[in-house]
PDB file of N, CA and C in Angstrom:
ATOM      1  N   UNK A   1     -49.240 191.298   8.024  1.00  0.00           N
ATOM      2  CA  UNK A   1     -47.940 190.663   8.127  1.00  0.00           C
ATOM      3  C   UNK A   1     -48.126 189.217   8.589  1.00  0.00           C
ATOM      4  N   UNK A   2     -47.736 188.095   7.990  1.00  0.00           N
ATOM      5  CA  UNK A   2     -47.309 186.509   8.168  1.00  0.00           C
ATOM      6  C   UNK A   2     -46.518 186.958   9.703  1.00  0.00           C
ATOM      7  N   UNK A   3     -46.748 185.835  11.031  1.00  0.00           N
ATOM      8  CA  UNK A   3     -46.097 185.842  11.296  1.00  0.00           C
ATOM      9  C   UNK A   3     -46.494 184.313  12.444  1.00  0.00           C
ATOM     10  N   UNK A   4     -47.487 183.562  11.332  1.00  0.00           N
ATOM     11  CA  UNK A   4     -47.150 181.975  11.625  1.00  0.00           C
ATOM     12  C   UNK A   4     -46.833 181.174  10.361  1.00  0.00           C
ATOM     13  N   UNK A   5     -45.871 180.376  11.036  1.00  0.00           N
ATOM     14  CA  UNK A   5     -45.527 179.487   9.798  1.00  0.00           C
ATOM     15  C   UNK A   5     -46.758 178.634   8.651  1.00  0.00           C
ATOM     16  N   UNK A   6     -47.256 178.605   9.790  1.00  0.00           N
ATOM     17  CA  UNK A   6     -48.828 178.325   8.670  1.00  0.00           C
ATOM     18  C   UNK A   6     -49.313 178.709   7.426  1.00  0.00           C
ATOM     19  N   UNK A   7     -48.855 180.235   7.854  1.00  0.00           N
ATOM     20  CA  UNK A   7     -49.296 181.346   7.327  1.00  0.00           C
ATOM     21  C   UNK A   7     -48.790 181.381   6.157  1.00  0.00           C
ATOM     22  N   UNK A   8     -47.580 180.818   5.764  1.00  0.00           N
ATOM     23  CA  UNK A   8     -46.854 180.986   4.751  1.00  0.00           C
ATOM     24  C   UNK A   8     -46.830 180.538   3.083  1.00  0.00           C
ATOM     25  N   UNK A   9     -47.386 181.376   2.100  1.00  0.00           N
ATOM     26  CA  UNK A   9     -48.032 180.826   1.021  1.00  0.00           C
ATOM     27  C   UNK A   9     -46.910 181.025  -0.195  1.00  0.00           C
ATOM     28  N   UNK A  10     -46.526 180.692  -1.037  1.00  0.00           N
ATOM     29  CA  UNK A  10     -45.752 181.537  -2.013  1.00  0.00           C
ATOM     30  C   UNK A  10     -44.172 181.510  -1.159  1.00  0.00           C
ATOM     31  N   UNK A  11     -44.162 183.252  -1.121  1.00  0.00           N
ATOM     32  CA  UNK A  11     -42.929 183.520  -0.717  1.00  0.00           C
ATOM     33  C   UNK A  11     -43.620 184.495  -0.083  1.00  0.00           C
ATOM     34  N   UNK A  12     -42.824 184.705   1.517  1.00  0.00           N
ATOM     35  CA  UNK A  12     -43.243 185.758   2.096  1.00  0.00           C
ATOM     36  C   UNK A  12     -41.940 186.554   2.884  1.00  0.00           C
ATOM     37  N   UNK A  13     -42.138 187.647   2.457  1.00  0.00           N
ATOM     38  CA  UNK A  13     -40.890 188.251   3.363  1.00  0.00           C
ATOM     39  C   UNK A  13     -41.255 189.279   4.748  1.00  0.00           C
ATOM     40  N   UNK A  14     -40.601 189.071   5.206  1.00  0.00           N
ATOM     41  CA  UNK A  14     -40.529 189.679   6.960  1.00  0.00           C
ATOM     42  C   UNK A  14     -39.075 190.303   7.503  1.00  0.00           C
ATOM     43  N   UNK A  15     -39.797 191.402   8.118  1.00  0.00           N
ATOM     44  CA  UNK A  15     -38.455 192.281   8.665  1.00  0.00           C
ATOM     45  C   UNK A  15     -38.062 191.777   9.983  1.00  0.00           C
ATOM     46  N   UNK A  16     -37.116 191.205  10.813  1.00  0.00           N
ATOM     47  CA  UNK A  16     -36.716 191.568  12.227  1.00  0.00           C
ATOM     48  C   UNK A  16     -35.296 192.020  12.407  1.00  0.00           C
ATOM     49  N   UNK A  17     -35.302 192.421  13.701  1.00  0.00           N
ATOM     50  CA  UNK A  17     -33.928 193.049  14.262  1.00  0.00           C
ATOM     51  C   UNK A  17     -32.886 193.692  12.973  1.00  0.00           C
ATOM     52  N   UNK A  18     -33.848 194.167  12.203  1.00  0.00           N
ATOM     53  CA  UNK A  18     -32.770 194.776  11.025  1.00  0.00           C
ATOM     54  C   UNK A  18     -32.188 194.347  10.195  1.00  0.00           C
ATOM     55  N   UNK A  19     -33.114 193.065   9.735  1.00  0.00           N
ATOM     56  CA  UNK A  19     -32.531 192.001   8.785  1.00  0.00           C
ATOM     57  C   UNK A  19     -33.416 191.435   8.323  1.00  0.00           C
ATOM     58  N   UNK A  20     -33.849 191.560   6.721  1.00  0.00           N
ATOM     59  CA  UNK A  20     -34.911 190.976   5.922  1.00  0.00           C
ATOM     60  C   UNK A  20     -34.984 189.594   5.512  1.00  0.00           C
ATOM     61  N   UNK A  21     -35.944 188.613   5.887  1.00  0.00           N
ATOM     62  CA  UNK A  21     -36.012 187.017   6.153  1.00  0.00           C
ATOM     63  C   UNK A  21     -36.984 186.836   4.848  1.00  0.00           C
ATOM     64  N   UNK A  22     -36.816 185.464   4.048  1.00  0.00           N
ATOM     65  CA  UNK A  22     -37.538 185.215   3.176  1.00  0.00           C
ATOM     66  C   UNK A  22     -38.081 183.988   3.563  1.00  0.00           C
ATOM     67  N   UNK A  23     -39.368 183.532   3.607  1.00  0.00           N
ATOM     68  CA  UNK A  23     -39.741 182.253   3.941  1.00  0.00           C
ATOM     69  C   UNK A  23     -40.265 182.020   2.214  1.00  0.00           C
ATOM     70  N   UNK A  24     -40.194 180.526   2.191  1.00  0.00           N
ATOM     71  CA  UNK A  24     -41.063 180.166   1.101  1.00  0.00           C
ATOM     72  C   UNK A  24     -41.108 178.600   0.733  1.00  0.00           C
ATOM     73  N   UNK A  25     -42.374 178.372   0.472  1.00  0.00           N
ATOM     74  CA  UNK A  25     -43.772 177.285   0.957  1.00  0.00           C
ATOM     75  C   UNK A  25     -43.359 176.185  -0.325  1.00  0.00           C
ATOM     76  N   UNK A  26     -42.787 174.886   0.341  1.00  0.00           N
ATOM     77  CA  UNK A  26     -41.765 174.662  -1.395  1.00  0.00           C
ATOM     78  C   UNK A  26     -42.496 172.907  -0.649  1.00  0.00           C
ATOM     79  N   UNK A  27     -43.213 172.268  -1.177  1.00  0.00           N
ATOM     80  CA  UNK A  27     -43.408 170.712  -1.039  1.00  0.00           C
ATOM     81  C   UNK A  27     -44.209 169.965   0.816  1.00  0.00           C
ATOM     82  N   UNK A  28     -44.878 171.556   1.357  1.00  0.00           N
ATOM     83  CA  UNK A  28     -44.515 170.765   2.694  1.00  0.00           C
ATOM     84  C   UNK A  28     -43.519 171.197   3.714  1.00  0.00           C
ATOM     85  N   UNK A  29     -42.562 172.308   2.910  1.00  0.00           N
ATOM     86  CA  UNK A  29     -42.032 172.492   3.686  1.00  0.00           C
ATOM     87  C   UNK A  29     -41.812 174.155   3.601  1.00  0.00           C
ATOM     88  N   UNK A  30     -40.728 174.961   4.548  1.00  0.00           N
ATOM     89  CA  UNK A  30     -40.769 176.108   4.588  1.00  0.00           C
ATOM     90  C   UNK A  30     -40.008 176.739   4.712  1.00  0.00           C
ATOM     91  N   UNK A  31     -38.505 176.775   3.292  1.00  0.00           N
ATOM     92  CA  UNK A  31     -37.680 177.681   3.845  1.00  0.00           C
ATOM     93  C   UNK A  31     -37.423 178.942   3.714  1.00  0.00           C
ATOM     94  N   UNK A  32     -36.736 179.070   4.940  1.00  0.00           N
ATOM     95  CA  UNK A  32     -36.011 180.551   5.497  1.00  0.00           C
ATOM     96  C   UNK A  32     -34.726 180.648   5.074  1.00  0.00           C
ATOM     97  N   UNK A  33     -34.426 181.866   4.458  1.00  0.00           N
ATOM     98  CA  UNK A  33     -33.031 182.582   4.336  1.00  0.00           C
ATOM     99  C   UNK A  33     -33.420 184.361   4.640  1.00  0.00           C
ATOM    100  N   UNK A  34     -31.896 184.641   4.669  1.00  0.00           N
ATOM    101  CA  UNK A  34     -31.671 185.905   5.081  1.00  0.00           C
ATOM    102  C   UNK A  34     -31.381 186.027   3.707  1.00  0.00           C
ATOM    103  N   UNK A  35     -32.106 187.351   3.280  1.00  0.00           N
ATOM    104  CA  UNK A  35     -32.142 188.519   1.775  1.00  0.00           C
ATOM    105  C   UNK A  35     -31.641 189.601   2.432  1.00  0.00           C
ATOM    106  N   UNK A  36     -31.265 190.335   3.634  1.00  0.00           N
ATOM    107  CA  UNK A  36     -31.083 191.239   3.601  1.00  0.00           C
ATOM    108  C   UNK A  36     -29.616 191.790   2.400  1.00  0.00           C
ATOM    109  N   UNK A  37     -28.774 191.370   2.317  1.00  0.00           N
ATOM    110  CA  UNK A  37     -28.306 191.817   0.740  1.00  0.00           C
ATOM    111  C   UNK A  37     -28.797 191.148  -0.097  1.00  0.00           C
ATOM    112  N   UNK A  38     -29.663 191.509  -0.983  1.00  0.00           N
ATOM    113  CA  UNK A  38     -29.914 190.596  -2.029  1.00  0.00           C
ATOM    114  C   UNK A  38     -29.345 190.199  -3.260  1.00  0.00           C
ATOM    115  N   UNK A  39     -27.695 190.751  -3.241  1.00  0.00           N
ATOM    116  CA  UNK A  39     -26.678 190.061  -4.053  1.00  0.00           C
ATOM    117  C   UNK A  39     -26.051 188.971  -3.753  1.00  0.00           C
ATOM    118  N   UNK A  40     -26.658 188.581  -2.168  1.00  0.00           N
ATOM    119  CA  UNK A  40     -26.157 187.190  -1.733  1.00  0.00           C
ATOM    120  C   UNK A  40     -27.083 186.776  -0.260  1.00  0.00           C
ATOM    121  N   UNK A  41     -28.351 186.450  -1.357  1.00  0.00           N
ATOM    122  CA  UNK A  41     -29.152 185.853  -0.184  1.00  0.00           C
ATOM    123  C   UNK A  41     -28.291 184.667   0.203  1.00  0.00           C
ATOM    124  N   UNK A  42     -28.701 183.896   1.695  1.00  0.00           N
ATOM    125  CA  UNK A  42     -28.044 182.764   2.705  1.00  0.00           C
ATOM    126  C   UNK A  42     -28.785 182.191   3.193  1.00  0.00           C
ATOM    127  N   UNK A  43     -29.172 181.246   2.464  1.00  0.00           N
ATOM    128  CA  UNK A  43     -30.181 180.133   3.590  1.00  0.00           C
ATOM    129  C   UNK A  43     -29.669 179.434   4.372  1.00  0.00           C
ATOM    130  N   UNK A  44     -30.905 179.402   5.345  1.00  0.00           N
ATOM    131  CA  UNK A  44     -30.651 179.390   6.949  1.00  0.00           C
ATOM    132  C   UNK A  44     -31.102 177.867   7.424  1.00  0.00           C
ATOM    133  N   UNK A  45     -32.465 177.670   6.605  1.00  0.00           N
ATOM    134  CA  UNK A  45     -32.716 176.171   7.557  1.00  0.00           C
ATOM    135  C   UNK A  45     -34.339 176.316   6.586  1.00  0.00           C
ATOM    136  N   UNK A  46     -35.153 174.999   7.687  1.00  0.00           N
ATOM    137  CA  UNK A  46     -36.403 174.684   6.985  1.00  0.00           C
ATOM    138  C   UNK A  46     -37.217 174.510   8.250  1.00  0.00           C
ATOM    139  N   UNK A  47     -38.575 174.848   7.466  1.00  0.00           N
ATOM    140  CA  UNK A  47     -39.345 174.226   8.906  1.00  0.00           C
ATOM    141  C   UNK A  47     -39.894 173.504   8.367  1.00  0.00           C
ATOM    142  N   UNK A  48     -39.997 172.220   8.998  1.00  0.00           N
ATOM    143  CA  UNK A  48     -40.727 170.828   8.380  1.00  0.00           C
ATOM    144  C   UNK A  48     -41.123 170.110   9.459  1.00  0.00           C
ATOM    145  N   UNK A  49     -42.579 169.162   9.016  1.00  0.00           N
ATOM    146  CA  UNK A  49     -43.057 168.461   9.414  1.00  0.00           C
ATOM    147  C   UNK A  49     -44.009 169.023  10.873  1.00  0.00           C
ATOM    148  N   UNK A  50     -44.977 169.371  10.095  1.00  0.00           N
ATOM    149  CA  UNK A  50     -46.169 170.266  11.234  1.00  0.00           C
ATOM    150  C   UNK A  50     -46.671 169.601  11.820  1.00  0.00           C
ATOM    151  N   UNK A  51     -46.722 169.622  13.100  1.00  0.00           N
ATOM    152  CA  UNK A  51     -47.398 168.643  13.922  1.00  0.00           C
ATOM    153  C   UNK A  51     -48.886 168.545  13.865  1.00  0.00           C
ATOM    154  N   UNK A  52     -49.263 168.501  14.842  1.00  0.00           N
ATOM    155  CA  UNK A  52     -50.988 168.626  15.190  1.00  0.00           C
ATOM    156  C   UNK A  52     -51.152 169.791  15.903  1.00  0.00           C
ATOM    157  N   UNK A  53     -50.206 169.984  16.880  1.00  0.00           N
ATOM    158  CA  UNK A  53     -50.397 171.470  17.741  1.00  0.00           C
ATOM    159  C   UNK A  53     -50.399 172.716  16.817  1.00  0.00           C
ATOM    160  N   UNK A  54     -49.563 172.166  15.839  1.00  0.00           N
ATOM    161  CA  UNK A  54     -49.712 173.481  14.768  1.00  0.00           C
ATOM    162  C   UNK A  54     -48.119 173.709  14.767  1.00  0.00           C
ATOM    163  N   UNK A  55     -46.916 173.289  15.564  1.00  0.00           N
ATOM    164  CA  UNK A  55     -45.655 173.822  15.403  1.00  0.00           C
ATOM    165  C   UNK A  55     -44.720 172.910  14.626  1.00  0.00           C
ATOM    166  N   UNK A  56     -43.880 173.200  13.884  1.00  0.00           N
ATOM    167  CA  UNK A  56     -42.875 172.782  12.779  1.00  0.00           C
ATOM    168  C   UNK A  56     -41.880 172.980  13.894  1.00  0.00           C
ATOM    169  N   UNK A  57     -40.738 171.651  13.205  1.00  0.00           N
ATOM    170  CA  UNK A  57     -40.030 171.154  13.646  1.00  0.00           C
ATOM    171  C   UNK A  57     -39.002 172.520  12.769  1.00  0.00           C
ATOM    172  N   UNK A  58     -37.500 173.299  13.377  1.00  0.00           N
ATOM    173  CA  UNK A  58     -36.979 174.068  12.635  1.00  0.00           C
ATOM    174  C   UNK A  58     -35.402 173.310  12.680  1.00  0.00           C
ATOM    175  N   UNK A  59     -34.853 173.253  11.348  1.00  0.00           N
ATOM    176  CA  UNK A  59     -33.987 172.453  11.455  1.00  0.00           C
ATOM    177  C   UNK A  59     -32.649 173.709  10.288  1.00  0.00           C
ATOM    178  N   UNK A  60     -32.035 173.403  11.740  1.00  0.00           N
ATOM    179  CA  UNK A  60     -30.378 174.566  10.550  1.00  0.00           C
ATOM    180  C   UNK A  60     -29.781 173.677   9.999  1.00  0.00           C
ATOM    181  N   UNK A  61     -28.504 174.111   9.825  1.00  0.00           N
ATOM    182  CA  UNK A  61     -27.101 173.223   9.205  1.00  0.00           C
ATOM    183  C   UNK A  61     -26.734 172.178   9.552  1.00  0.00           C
ATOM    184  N   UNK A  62     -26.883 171.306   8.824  1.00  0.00           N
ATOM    185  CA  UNK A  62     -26.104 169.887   9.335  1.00  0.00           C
ATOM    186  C   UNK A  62     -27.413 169.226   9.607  1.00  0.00           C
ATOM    187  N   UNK A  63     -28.732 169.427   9.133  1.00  0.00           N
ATOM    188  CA  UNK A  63     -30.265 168.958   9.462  1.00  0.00           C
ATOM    189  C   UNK A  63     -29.744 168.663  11.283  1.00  0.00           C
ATOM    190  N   UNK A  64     -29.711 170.147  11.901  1.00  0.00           N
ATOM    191  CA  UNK A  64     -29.562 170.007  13.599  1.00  0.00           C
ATOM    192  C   UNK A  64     -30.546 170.877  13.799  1.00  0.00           C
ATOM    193  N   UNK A  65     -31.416 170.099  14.233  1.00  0.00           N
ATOM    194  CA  UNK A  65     -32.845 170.526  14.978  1.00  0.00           C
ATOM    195  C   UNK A  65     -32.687 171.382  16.235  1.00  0.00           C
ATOM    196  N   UNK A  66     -33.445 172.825  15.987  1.00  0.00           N
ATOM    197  CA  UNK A  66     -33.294 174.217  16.464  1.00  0.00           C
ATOM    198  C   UNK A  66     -34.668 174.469  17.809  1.00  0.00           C
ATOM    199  N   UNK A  67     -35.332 174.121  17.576  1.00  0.00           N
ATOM    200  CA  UNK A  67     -36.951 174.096  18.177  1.00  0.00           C
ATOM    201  C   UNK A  67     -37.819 173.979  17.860  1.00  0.00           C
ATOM    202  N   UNK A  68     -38.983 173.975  18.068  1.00  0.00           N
ATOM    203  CA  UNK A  68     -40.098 173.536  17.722  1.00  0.00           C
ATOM    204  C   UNK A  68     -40.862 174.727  18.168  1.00  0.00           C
ATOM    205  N   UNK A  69     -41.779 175.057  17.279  1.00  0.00           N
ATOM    206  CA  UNK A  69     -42.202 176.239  16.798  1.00  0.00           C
ATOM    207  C   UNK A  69     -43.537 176.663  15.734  1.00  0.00           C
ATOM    208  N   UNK A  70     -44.583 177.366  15.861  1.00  0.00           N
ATOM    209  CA  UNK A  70     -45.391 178.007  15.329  1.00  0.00           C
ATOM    210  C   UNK A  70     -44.851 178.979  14.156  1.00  0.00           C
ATOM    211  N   UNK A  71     -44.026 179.987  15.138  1.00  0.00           N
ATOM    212  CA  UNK A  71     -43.653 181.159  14.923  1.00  0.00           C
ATOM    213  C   UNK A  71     -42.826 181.482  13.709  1.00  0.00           C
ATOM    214  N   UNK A  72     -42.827 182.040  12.594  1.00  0.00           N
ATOM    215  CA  UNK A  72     -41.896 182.489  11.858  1.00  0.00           C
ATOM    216  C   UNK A  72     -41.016 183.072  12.148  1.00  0.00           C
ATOM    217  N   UNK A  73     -41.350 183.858  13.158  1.00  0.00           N
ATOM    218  CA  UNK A  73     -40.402 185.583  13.432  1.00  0.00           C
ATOM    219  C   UNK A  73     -39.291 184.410  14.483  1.00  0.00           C
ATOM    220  N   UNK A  74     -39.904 183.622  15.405  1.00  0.00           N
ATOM    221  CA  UNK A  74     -39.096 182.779  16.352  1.00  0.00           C
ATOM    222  C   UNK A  74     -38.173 181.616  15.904  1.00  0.00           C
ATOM    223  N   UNK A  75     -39.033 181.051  14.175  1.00  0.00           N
ATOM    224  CA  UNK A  75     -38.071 179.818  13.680  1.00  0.00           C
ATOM    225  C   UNK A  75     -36.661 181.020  12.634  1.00  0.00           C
ATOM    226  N   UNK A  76     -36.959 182.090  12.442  1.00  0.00           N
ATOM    227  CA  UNK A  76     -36.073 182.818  11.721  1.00  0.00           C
ATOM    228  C   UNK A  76     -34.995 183.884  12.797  1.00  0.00           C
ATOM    229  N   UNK A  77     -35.338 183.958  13.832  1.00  0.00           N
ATOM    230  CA  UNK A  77     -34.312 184.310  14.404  1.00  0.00           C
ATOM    231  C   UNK A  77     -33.474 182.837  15.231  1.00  0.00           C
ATOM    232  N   UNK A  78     -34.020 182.397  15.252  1.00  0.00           N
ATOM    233  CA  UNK A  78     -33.158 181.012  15.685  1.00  0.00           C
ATOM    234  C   UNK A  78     -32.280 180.898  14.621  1.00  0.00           C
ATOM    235  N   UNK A  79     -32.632 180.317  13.385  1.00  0.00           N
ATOM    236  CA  UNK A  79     -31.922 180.053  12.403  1.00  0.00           C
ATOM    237  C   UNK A  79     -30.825 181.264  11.985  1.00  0.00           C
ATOM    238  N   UNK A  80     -30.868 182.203  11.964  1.00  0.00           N
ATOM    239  CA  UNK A  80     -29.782 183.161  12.114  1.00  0.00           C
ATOM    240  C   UNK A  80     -29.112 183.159  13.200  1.00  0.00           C
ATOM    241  N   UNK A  81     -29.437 183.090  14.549  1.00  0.00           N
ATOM    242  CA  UNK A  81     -28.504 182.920  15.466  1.00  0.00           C
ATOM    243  C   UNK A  81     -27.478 182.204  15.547  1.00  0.00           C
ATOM    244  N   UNK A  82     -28.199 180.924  14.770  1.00  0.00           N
ATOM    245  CA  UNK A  82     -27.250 179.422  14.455  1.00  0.00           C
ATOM    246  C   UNK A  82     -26.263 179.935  13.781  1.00  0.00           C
ATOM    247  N   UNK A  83     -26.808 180.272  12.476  1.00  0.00           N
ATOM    248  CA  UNK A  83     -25.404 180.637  11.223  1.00  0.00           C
ATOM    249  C   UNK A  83     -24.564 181.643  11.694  1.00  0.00           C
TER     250      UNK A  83
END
């Protein structure tokens, strides 16, 4: 299981708190939406611009910067919390 943003090649999907997250690896950058219905996936935000420490900047709606972050499982429950 992916569960650094690093990590993220293609498209990768991940389960938390009962809700299926899609990341996927598009220019540099890395977005996240919620698939759990997949008659109306909802994207959530992006993680962009990897530092040196290794953590992406996670940015929701309105490009409003969420935290700073490694973590997939941590930049995708943020970003749902937001929406």
């Amino acid at each position: 299981m992916v569960f650094e943003i690093d990590d993220v090649s293609g498209r990768t999907v991940v389960k938390i708190m009962g809700r299926t997250f899609s990341a996927v690896a598009v220019d540099g950058e890395v977005v996240i939406a919620d698939v759990t219905d997949i008659t109306r996936p909802v994207p959530l935000g992006v993680a962009r611009g990897r530092r040196a420490d290794g953590r992406w900047r996670i940015v929701g709606r309105n490009d409003r910067d969420l935290l700073t972050t490694g973590s997939l499982l941590s930049a995708a429950v943020a970003l749902w919390q937001e929406h």
